[in-house]
C-alpha atoms as a PDB file:
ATOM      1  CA  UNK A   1     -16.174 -29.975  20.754  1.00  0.00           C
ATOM      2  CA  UNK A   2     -18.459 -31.535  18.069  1.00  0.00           C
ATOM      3  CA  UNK A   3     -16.945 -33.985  15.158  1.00  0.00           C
ATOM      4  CA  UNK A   4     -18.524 -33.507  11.972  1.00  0.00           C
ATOM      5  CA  UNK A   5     -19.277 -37.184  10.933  1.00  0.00           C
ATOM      6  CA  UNK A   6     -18.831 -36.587   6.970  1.00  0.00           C
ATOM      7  CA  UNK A   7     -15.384 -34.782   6.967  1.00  0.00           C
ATOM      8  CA  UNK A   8     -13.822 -35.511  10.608  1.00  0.00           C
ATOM      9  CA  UNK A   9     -12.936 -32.699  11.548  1.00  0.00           C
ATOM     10  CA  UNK A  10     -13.162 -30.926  14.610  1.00  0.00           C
ATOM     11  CA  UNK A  11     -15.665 -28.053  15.155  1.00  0.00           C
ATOM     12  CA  UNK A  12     -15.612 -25.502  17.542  1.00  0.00           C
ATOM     13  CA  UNK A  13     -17.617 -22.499  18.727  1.00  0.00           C
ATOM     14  CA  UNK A  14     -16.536 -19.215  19.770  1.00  0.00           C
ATOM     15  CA  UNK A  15     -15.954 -20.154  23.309  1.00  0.00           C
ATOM     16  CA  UNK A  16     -14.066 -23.012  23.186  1.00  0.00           C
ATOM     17  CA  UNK A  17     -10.435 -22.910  24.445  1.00  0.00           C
ATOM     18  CA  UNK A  18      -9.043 -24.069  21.111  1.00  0.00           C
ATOM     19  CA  UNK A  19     -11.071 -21.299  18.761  1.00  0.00           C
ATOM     20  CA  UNK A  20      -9.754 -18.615  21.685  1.00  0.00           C
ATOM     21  CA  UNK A  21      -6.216 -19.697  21.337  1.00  0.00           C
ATOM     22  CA  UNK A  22      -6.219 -19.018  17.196  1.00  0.00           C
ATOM     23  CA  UNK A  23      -8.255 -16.271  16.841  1.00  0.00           C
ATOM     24  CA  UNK A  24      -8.280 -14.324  20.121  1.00  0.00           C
ATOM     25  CA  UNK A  25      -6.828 -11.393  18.211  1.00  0.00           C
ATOM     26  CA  UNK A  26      -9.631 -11.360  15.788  1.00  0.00           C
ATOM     27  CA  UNK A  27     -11.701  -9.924  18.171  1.00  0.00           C
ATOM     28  CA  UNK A  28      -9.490  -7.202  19.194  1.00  0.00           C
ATOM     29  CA  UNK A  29      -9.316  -6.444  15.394  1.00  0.00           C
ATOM     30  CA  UNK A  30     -13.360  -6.293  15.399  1.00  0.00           C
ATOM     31  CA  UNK A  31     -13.923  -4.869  18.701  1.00  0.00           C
ATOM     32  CA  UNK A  32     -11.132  -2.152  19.379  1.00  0.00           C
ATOM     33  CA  UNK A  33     -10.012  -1.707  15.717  1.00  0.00           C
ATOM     34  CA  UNK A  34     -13.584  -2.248  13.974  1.00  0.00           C
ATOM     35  CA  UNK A  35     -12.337  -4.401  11.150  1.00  0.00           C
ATOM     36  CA  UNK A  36     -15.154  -6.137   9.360  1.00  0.00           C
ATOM     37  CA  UNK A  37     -16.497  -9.927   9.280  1.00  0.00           C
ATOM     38  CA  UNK A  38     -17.189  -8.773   5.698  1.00  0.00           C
ATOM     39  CA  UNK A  39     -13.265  -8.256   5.096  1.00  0.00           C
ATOM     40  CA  UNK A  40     -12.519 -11.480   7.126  1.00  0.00           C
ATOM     41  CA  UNK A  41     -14.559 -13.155   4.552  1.00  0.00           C
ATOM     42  CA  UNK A  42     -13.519 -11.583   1.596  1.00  0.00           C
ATOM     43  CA  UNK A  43      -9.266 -12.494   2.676  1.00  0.00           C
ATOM     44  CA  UNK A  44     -10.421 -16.252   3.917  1.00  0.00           C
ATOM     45  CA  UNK A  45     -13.405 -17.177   1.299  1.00  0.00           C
ATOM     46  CA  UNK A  46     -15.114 -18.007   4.778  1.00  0.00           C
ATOM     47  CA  UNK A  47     -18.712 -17.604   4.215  1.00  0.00           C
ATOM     48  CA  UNK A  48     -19.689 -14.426   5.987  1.00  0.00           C
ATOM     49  CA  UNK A  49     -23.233 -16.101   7.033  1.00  0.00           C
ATOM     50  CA  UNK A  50     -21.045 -18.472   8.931  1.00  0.00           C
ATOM     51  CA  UNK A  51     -18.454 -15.967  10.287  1.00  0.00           C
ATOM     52  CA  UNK A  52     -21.388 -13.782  11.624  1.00  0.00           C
ATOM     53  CA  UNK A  53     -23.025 -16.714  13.416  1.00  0.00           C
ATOM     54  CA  UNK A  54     -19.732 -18.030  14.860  1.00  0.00           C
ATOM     55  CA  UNK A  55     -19.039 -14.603  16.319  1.00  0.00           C
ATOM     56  CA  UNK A  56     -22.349 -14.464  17.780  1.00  0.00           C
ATOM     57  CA  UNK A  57     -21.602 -17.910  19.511  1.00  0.00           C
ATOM     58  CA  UNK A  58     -24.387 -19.756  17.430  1.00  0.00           C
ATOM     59  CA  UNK A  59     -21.977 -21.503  14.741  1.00  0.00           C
ATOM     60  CA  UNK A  60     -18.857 -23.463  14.489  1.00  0.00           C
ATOM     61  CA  UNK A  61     -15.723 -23.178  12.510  1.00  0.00           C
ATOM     62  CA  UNK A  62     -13.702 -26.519  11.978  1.00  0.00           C
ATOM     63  CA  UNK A  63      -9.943 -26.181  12.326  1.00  0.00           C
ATOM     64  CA  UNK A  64      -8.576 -25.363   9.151  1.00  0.00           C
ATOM     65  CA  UNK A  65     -10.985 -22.203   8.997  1.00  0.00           C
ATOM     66  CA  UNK A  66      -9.364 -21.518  12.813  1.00  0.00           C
ATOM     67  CA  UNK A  67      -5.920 -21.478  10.901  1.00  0.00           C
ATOM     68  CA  UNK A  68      -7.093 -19.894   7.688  1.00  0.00           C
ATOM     69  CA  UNK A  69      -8.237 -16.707   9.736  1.00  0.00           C
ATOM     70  CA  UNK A  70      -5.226 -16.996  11.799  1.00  0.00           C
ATOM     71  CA  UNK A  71      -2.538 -16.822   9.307  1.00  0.00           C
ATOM     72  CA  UNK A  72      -4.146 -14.853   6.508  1.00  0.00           C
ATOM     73  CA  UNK A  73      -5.558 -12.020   9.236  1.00  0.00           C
ATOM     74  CA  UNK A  74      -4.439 -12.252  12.846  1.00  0.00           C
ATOM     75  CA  UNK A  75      -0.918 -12.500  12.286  1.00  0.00           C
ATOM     76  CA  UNK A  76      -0.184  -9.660   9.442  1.00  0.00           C
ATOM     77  CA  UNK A  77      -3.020  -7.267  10.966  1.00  0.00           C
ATOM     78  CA  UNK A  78      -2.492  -7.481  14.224  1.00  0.00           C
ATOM     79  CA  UNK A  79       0.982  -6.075  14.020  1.00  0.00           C
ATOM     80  CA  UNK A  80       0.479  -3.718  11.678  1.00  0.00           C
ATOM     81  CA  UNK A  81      -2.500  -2.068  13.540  1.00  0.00           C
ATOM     82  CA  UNK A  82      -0.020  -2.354  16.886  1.00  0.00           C
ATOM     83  CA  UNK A  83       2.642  -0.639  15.129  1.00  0.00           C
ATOM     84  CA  UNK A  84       0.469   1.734  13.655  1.00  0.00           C
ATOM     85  CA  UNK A  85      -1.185   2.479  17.300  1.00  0.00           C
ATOM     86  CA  UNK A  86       2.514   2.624  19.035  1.00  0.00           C
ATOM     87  CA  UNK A  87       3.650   5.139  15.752  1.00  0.00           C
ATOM     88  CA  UNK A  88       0.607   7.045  16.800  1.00  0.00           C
ATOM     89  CA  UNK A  89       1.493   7.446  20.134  1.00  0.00           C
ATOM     90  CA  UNK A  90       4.661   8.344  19.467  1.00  0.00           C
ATOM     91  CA  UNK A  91       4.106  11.016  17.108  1.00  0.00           C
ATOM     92  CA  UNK A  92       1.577  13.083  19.661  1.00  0.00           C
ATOM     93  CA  UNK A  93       4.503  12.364  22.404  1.00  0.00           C
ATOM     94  CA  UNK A  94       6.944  14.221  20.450  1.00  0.00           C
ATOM     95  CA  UNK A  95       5.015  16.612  19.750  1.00  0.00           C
ATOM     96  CA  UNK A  96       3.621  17.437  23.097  1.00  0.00           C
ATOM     97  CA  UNK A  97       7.561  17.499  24.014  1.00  0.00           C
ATOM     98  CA  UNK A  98       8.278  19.758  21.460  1.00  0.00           C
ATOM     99  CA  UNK A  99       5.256  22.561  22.912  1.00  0.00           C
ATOM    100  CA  UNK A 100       6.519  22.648  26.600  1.00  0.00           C
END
């Protein structure tokens, strides 16, 4: 963890336990559900320069970006593309059922 000496407030790259606890789901949302860094910056005003080169493991984000991304994306979009996956599923179940 680095401390940014003009603010004070904790940094932390992509790796570190604390950014994996907020924004784990973010990278199911890139990697399985291919949402954008571009959107993630257009919903947080997180500069997408930075986003990219946190991602990549090069950057940092300090906490209140952690939280930002956490509450504005991971928490609404995660459930909604679960429940849209799970109505999915559901859907081709029935109607397999309904062709035997």
């Amino acid at each position: 963890m680095e401390v940014n000496l003009h603010t004070g407030k904790d940094e932390f790259f992509k790796n570190h336990e604390v950014a994996k606890n907020y924004i784990g789901g973010l990278y199911k949302l890139i990697d399985v559900y291919k949402f954008s860094m571009e959107s993630v910056s257009v919903l947080t005003r997180i500069d997408l320069d930075k986003l990219n080169n946190f991602y990549a493991g090069e950057a940092s984000l300090n906490y209140d970006e952690l939280c930002l991304i956490e509450s504005v994306i991971i928490t609404p979009l995660v459930g909604a593309f679960e429940t849209a996956e799970h109505n999915y599923n559901m859907i081709i179940k029935a109607r397999k059922e309904r062709k035997l």
